[in-house]
PDB file of N, CA and C in Angstrom:
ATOM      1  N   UNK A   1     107.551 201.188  24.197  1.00  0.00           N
ATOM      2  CA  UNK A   1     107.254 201.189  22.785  1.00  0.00           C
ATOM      3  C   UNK A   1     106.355 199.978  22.478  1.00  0.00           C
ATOM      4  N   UNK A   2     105.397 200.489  21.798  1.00  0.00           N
ATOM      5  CA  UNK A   2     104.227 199.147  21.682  1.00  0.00           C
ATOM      6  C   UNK A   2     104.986 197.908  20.395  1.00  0.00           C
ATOM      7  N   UNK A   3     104.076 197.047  20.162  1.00  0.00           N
ATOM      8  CA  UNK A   3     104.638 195.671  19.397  1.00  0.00           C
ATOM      9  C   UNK A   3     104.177 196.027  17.886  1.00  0.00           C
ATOM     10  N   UNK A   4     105.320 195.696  16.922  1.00  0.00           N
ATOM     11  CA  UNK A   4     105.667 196.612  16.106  1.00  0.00           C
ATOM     12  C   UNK A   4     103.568 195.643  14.981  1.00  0.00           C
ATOM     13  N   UNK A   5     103.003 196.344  14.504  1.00  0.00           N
ATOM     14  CA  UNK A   5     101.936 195.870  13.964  1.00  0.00           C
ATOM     15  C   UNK A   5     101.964 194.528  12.961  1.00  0.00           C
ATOM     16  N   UNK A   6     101.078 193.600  12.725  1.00  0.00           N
ATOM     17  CA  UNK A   6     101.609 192.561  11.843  1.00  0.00           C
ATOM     18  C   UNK A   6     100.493 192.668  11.233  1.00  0.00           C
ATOM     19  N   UNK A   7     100.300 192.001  10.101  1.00  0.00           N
ATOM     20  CA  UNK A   7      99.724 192.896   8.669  1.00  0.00           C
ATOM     21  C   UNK A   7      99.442 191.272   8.378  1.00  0.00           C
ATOM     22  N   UNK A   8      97.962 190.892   8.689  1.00  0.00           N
ATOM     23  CA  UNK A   8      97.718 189.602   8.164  1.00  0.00           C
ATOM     24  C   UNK A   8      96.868 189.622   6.509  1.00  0.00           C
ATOM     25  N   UNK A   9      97.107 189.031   6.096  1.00  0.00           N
ATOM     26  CA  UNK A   9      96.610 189.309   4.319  1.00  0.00           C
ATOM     27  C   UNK A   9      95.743 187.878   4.325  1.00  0.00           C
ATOM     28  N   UNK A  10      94.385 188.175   4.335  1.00  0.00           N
ATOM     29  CA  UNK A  10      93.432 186.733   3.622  1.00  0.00           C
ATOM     30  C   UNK A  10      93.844 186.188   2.671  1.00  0.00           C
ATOM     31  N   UNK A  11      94.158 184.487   3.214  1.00  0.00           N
ATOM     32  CA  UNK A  11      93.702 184.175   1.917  1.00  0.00           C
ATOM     33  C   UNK A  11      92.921 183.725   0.761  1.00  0.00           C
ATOM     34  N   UNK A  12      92.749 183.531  -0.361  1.00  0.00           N
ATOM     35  CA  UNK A  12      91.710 183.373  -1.506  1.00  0.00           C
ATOM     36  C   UNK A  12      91.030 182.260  -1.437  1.00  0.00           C
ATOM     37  N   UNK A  13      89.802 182.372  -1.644  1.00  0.00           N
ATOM     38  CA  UNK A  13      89.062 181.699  -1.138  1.00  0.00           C
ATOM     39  C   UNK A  13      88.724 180.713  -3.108  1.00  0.00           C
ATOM     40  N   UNK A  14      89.508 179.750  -3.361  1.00  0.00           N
ATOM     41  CA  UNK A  14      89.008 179.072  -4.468  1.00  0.00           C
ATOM     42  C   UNK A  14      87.453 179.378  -4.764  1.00  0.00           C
ATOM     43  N   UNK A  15      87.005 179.966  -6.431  1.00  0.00           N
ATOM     44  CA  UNK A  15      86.242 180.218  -6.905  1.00  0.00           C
ATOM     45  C   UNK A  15      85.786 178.819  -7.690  1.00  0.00           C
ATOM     46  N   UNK A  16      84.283 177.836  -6.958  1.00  0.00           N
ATOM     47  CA  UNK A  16      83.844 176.808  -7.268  1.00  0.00           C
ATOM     48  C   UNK A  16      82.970 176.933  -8.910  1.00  0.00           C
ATOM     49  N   UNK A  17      83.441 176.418  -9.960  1.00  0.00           N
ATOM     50  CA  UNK A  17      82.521 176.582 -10.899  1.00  0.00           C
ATOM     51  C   UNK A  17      81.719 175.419 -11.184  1.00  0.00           C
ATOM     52  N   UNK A  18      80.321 175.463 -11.286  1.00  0.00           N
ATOM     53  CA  UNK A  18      79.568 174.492 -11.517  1.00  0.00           C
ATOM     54  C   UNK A  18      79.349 174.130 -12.889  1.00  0.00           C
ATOM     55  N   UNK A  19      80.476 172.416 -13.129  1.00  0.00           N
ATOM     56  CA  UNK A  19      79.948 171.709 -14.096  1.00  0.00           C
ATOM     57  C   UNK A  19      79.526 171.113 -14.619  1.00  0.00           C
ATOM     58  N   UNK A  20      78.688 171.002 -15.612  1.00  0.00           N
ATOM     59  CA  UNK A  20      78.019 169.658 -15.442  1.00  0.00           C
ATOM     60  C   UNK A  20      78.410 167.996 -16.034  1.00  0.00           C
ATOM     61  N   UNK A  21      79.064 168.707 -16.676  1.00  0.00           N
ATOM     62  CA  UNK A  21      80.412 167.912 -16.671  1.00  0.00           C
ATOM     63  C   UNK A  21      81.074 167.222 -15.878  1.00  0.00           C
ATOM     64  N   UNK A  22      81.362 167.545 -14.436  1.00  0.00           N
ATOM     65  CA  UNK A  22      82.013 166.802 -13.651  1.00  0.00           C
ATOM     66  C   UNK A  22      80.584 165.934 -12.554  1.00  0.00           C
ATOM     67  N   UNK A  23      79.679 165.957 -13.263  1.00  0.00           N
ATOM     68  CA  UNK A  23      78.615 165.301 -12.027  1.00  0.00           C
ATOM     69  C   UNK A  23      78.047 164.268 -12.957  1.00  0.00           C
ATOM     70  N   UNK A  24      77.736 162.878 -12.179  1.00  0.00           N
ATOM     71  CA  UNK A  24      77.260 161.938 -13.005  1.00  0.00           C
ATOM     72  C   UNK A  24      76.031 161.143 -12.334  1.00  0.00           C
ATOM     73  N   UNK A  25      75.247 161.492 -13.251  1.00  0.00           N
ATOM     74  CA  UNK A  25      73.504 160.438 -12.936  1.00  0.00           C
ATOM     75  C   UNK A  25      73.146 159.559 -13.795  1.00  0.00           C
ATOM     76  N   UNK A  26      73.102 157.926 -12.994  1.00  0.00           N
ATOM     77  CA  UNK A  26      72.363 157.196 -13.574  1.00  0.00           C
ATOM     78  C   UNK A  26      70.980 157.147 -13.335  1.00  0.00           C
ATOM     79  N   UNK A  27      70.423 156.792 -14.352  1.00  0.00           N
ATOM     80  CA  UNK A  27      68.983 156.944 -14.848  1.00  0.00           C
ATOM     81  C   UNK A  27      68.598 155.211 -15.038  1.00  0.00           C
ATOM     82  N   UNK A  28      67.704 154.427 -14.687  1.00  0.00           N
ATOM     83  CA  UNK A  28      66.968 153.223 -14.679  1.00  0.00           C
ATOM     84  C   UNK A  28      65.980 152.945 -15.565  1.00  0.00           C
ATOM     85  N   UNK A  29      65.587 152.358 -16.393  1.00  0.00           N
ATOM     86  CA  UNK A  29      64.613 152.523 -17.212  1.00  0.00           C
ATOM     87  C   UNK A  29      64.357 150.893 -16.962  1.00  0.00           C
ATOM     88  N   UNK A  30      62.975 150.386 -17.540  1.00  0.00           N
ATOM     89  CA  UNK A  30      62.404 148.906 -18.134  1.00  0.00           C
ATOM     90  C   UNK A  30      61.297 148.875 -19.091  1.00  0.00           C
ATOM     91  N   UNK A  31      61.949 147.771 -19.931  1.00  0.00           N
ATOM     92  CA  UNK A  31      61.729 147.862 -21.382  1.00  0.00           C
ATOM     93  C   UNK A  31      59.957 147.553 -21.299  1.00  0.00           C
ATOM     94  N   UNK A  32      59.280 147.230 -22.490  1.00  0.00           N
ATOM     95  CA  UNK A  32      58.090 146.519 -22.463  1.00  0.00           C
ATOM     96  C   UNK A  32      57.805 144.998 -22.209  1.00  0.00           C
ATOM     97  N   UNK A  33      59.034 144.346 -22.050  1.00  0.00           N
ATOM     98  CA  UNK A  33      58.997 143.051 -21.309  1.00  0.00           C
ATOM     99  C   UNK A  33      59.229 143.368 -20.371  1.00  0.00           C
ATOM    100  N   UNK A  34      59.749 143.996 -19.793  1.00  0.00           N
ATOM    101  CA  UNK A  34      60.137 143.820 -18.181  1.00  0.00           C
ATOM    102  C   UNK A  34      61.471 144.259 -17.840  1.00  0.00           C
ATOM    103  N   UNK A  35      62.132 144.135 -19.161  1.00  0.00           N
ATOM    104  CA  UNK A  35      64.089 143.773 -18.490  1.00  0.00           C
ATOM    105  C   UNK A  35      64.464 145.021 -18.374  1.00  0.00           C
ATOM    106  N   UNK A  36      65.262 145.576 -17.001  1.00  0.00           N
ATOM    107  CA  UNK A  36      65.879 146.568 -16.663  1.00  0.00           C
ATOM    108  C   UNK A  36      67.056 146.950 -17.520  1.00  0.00           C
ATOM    109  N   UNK A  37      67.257 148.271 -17.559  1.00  0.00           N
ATOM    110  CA  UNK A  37      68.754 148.610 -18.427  1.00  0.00           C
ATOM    111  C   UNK A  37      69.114 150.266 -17.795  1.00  0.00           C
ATOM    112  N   UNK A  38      70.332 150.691 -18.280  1.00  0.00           N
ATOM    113  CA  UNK A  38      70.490 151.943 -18.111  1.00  0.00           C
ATOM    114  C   UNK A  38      71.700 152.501 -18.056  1.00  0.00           C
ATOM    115  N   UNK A  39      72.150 153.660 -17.647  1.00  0.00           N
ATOM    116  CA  UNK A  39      73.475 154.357 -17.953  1.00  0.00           C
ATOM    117  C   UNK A  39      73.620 155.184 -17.272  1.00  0.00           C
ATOM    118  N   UNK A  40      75.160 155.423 -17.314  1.00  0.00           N
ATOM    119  CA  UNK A  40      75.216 156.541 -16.282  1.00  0.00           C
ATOM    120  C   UNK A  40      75.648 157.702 -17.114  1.00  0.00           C
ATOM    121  N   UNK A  41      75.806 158.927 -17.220  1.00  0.00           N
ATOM    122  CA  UNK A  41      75.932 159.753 -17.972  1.00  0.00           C
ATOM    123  C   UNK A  41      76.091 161.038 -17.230  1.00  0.00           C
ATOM    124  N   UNK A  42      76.907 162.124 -17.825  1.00  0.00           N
ATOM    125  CA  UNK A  42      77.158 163.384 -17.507  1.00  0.00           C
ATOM    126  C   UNK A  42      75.892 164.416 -16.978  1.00  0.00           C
ATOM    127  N   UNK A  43      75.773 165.148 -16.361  1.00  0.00           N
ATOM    128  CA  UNK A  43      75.065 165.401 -15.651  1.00  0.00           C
ATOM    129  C   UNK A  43      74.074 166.846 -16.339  1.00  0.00           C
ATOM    130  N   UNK A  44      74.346 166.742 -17.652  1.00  0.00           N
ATOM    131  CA  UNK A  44      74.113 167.967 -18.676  1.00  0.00           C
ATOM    132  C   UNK A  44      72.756 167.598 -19.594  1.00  0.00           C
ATOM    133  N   UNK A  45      71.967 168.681 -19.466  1.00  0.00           N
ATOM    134  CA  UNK A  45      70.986 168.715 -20.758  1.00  0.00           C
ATOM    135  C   UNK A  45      71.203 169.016 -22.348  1.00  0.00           C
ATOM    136  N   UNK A  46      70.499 168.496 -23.103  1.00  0.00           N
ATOM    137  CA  UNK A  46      69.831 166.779 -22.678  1.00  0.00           C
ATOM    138  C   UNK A  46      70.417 165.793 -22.264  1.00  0.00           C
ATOM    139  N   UNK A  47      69.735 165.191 -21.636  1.00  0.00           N
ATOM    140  CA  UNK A  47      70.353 163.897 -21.416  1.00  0.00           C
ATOM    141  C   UNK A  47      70.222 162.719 -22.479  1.00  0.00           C
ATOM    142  N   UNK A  48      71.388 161.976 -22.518  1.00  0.00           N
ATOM    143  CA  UNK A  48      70.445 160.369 -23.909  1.00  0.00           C
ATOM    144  C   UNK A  48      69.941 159.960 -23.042  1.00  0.00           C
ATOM    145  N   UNK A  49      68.912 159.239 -23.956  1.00  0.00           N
ATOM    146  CA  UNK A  49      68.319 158.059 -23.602  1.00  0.00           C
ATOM    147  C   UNK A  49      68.421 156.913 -24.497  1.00  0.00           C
ATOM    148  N   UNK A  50      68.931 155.701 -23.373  1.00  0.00           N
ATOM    149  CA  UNK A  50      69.684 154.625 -24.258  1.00  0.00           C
ATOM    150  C   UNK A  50      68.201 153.807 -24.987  1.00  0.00           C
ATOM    151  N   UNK A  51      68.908 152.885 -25.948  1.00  0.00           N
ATOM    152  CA  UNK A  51      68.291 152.665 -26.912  1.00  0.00           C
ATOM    153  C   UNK A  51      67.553 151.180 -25.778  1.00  0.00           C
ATOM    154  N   UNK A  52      66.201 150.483 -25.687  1.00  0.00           N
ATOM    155  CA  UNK A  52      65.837 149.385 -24.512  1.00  0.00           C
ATOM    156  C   UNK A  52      66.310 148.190 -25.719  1.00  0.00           C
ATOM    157  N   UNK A  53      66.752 147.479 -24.735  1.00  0.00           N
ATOM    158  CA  UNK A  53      67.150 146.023 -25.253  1.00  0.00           C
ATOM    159  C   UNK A  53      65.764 145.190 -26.378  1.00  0.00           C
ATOM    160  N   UNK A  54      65.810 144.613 -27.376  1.00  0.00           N
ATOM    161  CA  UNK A  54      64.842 144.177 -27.248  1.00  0.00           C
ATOM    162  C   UNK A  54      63.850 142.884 -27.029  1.00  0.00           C
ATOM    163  N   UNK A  55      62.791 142.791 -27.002  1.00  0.00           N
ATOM    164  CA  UNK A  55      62.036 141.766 -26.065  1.00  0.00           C
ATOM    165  C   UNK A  55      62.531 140.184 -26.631  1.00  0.00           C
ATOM    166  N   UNK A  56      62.677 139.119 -25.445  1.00  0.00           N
ATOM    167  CA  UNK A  56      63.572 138.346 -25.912  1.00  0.00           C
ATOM    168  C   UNK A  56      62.019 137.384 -26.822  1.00  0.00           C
ATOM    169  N   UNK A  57      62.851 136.871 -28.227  1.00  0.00           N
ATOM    170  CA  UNK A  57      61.308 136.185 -29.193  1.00  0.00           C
ATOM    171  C   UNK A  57      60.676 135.014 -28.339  1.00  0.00           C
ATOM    172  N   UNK A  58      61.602 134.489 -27.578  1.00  0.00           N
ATOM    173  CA  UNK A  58      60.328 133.781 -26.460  1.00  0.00           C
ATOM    174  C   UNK A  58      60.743 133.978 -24.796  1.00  0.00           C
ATOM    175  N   UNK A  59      59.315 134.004 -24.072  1.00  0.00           N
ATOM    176  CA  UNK A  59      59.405 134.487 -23.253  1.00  0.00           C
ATOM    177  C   UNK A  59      58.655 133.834 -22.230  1.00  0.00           C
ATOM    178  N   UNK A  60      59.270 133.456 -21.372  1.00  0.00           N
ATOM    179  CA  UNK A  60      58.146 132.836 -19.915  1.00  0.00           C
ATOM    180  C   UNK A  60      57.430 133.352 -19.304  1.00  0.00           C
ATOM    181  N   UNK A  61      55.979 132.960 -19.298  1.00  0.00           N
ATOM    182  CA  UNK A  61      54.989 133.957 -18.576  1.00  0.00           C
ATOM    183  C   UNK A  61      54.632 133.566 -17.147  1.00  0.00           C
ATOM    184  N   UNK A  62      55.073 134.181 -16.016  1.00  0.00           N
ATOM    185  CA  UNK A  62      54.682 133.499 -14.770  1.00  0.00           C
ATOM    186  C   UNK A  62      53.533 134.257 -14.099  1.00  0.00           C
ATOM    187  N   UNK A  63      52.771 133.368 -13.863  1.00  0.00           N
ATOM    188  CA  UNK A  63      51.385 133.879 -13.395  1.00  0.00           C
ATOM    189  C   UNK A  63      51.315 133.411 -12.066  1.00  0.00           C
ATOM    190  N   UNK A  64      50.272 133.792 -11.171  1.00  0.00           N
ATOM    191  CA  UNK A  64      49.987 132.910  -9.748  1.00  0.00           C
ATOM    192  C   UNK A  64      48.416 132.712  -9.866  1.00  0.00           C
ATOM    193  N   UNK A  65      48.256 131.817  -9.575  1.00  0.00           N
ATOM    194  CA  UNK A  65      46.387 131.531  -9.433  1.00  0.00           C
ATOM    195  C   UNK A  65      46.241 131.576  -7.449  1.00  0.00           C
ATOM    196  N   UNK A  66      45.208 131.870  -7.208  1.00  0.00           N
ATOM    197  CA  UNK A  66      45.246 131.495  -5.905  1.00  0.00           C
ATOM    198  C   UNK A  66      44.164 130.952  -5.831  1.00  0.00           C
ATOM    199  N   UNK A  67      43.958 129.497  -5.428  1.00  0.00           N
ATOM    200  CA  UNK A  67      43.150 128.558  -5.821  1.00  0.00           C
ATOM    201  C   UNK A  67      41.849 128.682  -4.476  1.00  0.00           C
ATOM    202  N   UNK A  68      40.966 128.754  -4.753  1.00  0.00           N
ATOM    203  CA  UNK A  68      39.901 128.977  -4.068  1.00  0.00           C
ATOM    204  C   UNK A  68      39.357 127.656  -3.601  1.00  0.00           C
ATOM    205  N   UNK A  69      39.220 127.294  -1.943  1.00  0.00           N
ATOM    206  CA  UNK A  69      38.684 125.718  -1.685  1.00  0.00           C
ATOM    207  C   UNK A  69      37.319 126.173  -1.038  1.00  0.00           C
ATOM    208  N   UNK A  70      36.461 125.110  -1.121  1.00  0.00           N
ATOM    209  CA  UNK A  70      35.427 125.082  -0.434  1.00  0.00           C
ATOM    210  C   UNK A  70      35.598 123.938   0.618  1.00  0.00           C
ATOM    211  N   UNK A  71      34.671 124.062   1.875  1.00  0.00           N
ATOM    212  CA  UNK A  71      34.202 123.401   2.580  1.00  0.00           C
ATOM    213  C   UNK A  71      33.641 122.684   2.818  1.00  0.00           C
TER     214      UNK A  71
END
């Protein structure tokens, strides 16, 4: 007499829903002085865009000269 049959049943394979909600991108921005800022935020359209810091009323200007010698 053969071996009595066994009856395997799959199981369910979790149905992934994409949200955008659960994903998060920061975004980098720099202002018109220079200074970096930014946020991280939900991963959904639109996105904000944060408000840039603003430029500090005085400001150091660093320059380089590269001084030219003669011979």
């Amino acid at each position: 007499m053969p071996p009595p049959c066994m009856t395997v049943r799959p199981t369910a394979t979790p149905t992934m829903v994409d949200d955008c909600r659960t994903r998060t991108v920061c975004i980098d921005y720099v202002n018109s002085c220079g200074i970096m800022y930014g946020t991280c935020v939900a991963d959904c359209d639109p996105r904000p865009v944060p408000t840039p810091p603003p430029c500090p009323k005085t400001s150091t200007l660093i320059s380089s000269v590269k001084a030219k010698t003669t011979p």
